[in-house]
N, C-alpha and C. Protein backbone atom coordinates (compact mmCIF):
# COMPACT_ATOMS: atom_id res chain seq x y z
N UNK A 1 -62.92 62.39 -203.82
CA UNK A 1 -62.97 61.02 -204.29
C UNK A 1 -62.63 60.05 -203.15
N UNK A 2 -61.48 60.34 -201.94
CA UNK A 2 -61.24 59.16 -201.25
C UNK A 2 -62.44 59.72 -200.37
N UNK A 3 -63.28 60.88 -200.10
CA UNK A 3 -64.34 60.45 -198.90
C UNK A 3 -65.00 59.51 -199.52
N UNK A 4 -65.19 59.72 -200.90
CA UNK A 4 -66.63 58.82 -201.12
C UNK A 4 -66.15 57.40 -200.74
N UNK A 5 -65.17 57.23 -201.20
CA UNK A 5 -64.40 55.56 -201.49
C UNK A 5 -64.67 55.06 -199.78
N UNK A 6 -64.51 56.20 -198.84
CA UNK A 6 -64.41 55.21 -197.29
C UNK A 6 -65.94 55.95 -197.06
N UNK A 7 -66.48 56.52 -197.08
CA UNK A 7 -68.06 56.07 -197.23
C UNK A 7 -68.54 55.11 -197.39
N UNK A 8 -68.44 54.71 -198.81
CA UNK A 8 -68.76 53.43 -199.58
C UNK A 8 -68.41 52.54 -198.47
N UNK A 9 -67.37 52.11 -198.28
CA UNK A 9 -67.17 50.87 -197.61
C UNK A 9 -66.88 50.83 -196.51
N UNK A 10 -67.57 52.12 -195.44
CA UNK A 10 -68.17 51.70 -194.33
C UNK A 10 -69.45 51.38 -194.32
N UNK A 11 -70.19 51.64 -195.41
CA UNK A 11 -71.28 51.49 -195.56
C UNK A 11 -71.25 50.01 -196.01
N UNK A 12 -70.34 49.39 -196.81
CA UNK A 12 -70.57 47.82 -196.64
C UNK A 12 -70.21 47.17 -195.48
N UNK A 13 -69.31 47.72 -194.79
CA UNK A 13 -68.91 46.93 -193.47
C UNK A 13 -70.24 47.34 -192.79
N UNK A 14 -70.82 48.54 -192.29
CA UNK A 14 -71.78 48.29 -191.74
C UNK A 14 -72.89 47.32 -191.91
N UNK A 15 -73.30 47.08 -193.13
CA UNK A 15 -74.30 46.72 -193.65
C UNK A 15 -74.08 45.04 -193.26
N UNK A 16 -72.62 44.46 -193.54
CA UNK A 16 -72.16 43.27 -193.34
C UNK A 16 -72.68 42.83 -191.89
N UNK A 17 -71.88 43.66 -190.68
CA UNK A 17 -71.85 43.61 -189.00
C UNK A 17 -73.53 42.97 -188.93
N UNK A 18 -74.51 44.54 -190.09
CA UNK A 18 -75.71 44.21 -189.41
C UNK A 18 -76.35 43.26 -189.82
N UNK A 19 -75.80 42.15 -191.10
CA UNK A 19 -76.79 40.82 -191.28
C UNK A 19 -75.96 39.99 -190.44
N UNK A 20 -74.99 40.30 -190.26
CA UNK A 20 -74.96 38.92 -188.77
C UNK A 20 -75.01 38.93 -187.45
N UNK A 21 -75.87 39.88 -187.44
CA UNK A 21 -76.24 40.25 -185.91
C UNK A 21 -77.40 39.12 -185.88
N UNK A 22 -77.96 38.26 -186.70
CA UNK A 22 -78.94 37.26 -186.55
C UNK A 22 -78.01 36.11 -186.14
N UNK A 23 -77.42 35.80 -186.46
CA UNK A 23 -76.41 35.27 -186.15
C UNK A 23 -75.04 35.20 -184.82
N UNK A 24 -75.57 36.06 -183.67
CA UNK A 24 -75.43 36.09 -182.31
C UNK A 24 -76.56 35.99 -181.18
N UNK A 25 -76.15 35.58 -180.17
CA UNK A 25 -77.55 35.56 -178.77
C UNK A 25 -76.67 36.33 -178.13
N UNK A 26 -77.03 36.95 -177.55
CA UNK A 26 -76.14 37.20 -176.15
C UNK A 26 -77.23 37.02 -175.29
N UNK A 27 -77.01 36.30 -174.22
CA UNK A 27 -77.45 36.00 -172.85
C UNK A 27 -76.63 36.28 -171.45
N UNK A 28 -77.93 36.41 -170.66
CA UNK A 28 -77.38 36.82 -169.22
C UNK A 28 -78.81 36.34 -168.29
N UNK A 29 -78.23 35.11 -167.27
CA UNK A 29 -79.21 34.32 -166.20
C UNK A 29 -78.30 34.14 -164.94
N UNK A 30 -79.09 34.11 -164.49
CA UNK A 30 -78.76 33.49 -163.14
C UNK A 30 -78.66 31.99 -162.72
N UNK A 31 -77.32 31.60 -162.42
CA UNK A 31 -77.83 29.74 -161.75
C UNK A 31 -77.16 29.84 -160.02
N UNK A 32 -78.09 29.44 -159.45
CA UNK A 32 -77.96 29.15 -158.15
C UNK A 32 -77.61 30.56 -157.65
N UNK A 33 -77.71 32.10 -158.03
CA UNK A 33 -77.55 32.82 -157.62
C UNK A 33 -76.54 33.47 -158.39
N UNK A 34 -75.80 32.94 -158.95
CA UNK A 34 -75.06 33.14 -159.64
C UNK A 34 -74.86 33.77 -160.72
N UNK A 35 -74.33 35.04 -161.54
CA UNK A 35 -75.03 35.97 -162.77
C UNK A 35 -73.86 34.95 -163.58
N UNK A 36 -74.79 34.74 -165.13
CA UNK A 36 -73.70 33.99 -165.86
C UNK A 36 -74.23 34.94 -166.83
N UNK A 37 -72.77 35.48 -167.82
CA UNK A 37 -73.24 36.44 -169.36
C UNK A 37 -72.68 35.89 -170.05
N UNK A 38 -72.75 36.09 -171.28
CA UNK A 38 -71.90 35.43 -172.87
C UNK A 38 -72.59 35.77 -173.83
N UNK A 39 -72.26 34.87 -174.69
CA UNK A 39 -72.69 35.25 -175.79
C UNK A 39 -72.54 33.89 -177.16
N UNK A 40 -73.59 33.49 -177.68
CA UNK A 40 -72.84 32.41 -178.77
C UNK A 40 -72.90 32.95 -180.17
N UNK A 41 -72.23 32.58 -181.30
CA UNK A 41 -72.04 32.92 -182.02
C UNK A 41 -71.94 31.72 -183.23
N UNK A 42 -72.82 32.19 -184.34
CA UNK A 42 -73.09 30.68 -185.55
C UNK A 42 -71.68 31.13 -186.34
N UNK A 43 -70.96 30.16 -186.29
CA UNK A 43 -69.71 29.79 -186.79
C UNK A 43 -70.02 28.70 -188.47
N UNK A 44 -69.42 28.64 -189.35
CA UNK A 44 -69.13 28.18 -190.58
C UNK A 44 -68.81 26.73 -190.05
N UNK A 45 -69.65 25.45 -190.90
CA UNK A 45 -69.33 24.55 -190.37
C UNK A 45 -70.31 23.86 -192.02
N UNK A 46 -69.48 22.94 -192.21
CA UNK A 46 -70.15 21.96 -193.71
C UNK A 46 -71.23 20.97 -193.27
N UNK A 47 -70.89 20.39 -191.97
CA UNK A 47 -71.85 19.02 -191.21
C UNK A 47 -72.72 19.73 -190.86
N UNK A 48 -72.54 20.39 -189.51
CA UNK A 48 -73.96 20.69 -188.71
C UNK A 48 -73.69 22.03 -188.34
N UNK A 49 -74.86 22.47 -187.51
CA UNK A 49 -75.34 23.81 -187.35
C UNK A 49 -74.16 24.01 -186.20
N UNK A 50 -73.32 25.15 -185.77
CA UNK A 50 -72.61 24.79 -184.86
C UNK A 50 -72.83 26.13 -184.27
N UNK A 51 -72.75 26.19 -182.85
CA UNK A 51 -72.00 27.88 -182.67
C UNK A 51 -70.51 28.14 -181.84
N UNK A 52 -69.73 28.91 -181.54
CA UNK A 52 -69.10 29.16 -180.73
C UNK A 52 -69.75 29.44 -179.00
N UNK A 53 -69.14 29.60 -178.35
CA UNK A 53 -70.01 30.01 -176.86
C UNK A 53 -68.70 30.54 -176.16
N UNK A 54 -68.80 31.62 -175.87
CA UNK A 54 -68.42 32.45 -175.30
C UNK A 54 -68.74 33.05 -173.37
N UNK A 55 -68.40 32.40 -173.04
CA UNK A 55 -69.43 33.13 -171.28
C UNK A 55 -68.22 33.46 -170.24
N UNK A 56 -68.40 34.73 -169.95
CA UNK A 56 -67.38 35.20 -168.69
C UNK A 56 -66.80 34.24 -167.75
N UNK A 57 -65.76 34.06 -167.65
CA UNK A 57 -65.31 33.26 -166.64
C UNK A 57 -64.51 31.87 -167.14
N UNK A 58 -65.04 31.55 -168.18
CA UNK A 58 -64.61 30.26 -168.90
C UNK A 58 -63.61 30.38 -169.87
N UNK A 59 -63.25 29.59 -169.98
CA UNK A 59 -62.85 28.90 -171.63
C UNK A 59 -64.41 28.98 -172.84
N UNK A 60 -63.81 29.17 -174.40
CA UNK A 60 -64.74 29.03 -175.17
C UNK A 60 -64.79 27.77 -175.43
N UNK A 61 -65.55 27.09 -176.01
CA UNK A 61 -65.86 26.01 -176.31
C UNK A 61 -67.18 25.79 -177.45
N UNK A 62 -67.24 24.99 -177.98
CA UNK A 62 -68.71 24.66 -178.98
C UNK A 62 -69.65 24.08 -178.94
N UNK A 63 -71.15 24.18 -179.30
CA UNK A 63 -72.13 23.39 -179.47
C UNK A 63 -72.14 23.10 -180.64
N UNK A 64 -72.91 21.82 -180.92
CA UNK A 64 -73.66 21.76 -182.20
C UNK A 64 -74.70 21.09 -182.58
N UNK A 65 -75.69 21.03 -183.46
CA UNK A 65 -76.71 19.73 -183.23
C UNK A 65 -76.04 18.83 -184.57
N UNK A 66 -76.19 17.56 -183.99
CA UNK A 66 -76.03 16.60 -185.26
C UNK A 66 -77.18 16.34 -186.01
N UNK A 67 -76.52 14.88 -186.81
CA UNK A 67 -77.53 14.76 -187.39
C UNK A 67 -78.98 14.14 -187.01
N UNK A 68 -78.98 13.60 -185.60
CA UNK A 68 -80.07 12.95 -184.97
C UNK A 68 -80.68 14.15 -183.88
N UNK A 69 -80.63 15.32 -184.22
CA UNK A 69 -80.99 16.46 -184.08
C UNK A 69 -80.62 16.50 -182.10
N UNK A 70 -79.28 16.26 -182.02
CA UNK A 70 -79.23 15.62 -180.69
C UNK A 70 -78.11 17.48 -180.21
N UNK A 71 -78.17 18.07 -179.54
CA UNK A 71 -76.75 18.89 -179.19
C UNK A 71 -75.77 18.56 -178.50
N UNK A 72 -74.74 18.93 -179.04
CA UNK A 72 -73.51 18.06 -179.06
C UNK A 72 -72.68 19.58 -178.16
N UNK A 73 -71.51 19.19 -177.55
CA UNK A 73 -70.53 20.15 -177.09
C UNK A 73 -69.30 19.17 -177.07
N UNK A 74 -68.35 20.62 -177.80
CA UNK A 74 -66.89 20.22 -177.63
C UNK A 74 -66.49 19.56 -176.34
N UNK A 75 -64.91 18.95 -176.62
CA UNK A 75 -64.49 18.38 -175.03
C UNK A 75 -63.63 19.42 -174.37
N UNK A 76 -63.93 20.47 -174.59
CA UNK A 76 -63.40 21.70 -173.32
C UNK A 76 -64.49 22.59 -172.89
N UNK A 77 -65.43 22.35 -173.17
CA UNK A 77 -66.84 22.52 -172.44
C UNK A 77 -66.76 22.38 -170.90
N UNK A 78 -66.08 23.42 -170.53
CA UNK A 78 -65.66 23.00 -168.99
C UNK A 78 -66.67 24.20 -167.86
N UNK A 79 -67.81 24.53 -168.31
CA UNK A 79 -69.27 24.80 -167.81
C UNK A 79 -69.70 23.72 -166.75
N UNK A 80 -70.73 24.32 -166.19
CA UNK A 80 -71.15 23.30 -164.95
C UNK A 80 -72.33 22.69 -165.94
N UNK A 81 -72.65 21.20 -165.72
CA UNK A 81 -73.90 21.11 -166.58
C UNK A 81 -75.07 22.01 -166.72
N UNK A 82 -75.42 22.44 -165.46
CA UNK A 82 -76.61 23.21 -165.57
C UNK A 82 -76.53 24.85 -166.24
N UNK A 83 -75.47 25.11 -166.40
CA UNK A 83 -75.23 26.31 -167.30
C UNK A 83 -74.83 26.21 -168.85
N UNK A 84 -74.76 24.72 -168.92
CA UNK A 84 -74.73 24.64 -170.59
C UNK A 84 -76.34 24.13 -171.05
N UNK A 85 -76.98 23.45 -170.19
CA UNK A 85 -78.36 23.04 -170.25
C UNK A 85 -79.09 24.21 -170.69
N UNK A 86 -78.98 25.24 -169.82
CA UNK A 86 -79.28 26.75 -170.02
C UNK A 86 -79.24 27.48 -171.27
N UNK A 87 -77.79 27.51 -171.65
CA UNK A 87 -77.31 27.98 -172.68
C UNK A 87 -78.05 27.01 -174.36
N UNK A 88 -77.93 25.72 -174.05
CA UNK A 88 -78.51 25.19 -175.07
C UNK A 88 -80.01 25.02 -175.18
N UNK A 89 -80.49 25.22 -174.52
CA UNK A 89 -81.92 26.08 -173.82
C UNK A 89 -82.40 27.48 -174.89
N UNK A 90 -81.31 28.37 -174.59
CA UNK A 90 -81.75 29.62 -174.88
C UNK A 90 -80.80 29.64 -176.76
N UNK A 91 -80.18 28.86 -177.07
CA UNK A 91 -80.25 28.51 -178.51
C UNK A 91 -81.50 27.86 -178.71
N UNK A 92 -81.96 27.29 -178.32
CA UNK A 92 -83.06 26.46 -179.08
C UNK A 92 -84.06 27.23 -179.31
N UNK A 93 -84.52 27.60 -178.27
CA UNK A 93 -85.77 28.96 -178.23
C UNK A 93 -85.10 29.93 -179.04
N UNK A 94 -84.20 30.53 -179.42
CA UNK A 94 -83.92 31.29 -180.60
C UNK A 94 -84.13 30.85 -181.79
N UNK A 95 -83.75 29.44 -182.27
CA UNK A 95 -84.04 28.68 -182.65
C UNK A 95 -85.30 28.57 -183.95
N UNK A 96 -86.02 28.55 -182.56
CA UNK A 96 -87.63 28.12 -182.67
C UNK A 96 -88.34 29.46 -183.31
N UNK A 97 -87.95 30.45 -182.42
CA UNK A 97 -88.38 31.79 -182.61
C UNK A 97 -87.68 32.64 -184.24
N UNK A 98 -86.48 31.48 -185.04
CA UNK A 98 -86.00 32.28 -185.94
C UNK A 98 -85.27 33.34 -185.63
N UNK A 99 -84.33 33.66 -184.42
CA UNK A 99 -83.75 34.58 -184.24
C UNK A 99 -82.08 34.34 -184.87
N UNK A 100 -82.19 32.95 -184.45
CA UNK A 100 -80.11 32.52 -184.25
C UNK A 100 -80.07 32.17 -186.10
C-alpha cells in the first residue's frame, strides 16, 4: 500500500514539473565574445505577464510586459543593456512561437 501511495504521487509531481516546463527558456549567447547562460522563468503575477531571469554571474531580477505591450524590468536589473535586449529578444520569439 505505501509503494503505491509514493508511486501515485511521484507520478503527480512528475506530471506537475512537466506542464511547467512551458513555462521556462533557458538560453545561452554570446555578447561581444562573451558566453552569457540563464534561464527565465513565468512567475504568478495578477497585472502582467512577468518572468523571473536568472543568468550566471548576476543578480536575479524581472521582466514584464505592461499594459501598452511595452517590456518593463525591475530596478536591480543590473545586466549590460545589450544582454537584457537579448534576453527580452529571446522571450518574445518564444513568445511568438507559443513556447513561454
Amino acid at each position: 500500500m505505501l509503494v503505491k501511495h509514493l508511486s501515485s504521487r511521484f507520478v503527480i509531481i512528475s506530471l506537475t514539473k512537466f506542464d511547467m516546463l512551458s513555462d521556462y527558456l533557458n538560453f545561452q549567447f554570446d555578447i561581444q565574445g562573451r558566453p552569457v547562460k540563464g534561464f527565465c522563468m513565468r512567475i504568478q503575477d495578477d497585472f502582467h505577464e512577468t518572468y523571473a531571469v536568472i543568468v550566471d554571474g548576476y543578480h536575479s531580477f524581472c521582466v514584464w510586459i505592461d499594459s501598452s505591450a511595452t517590456w518593463r524590468t525591475s530596478k536591480n536589473a543590473a545586466v549590460e543593456p545589450t544582454i537584457l535586449q537579448r534576453i527580452i529578444s529571446e522571450l518574445s520569439i518564444s513568445k511568438q512561437s507559443g513556447l513561454a
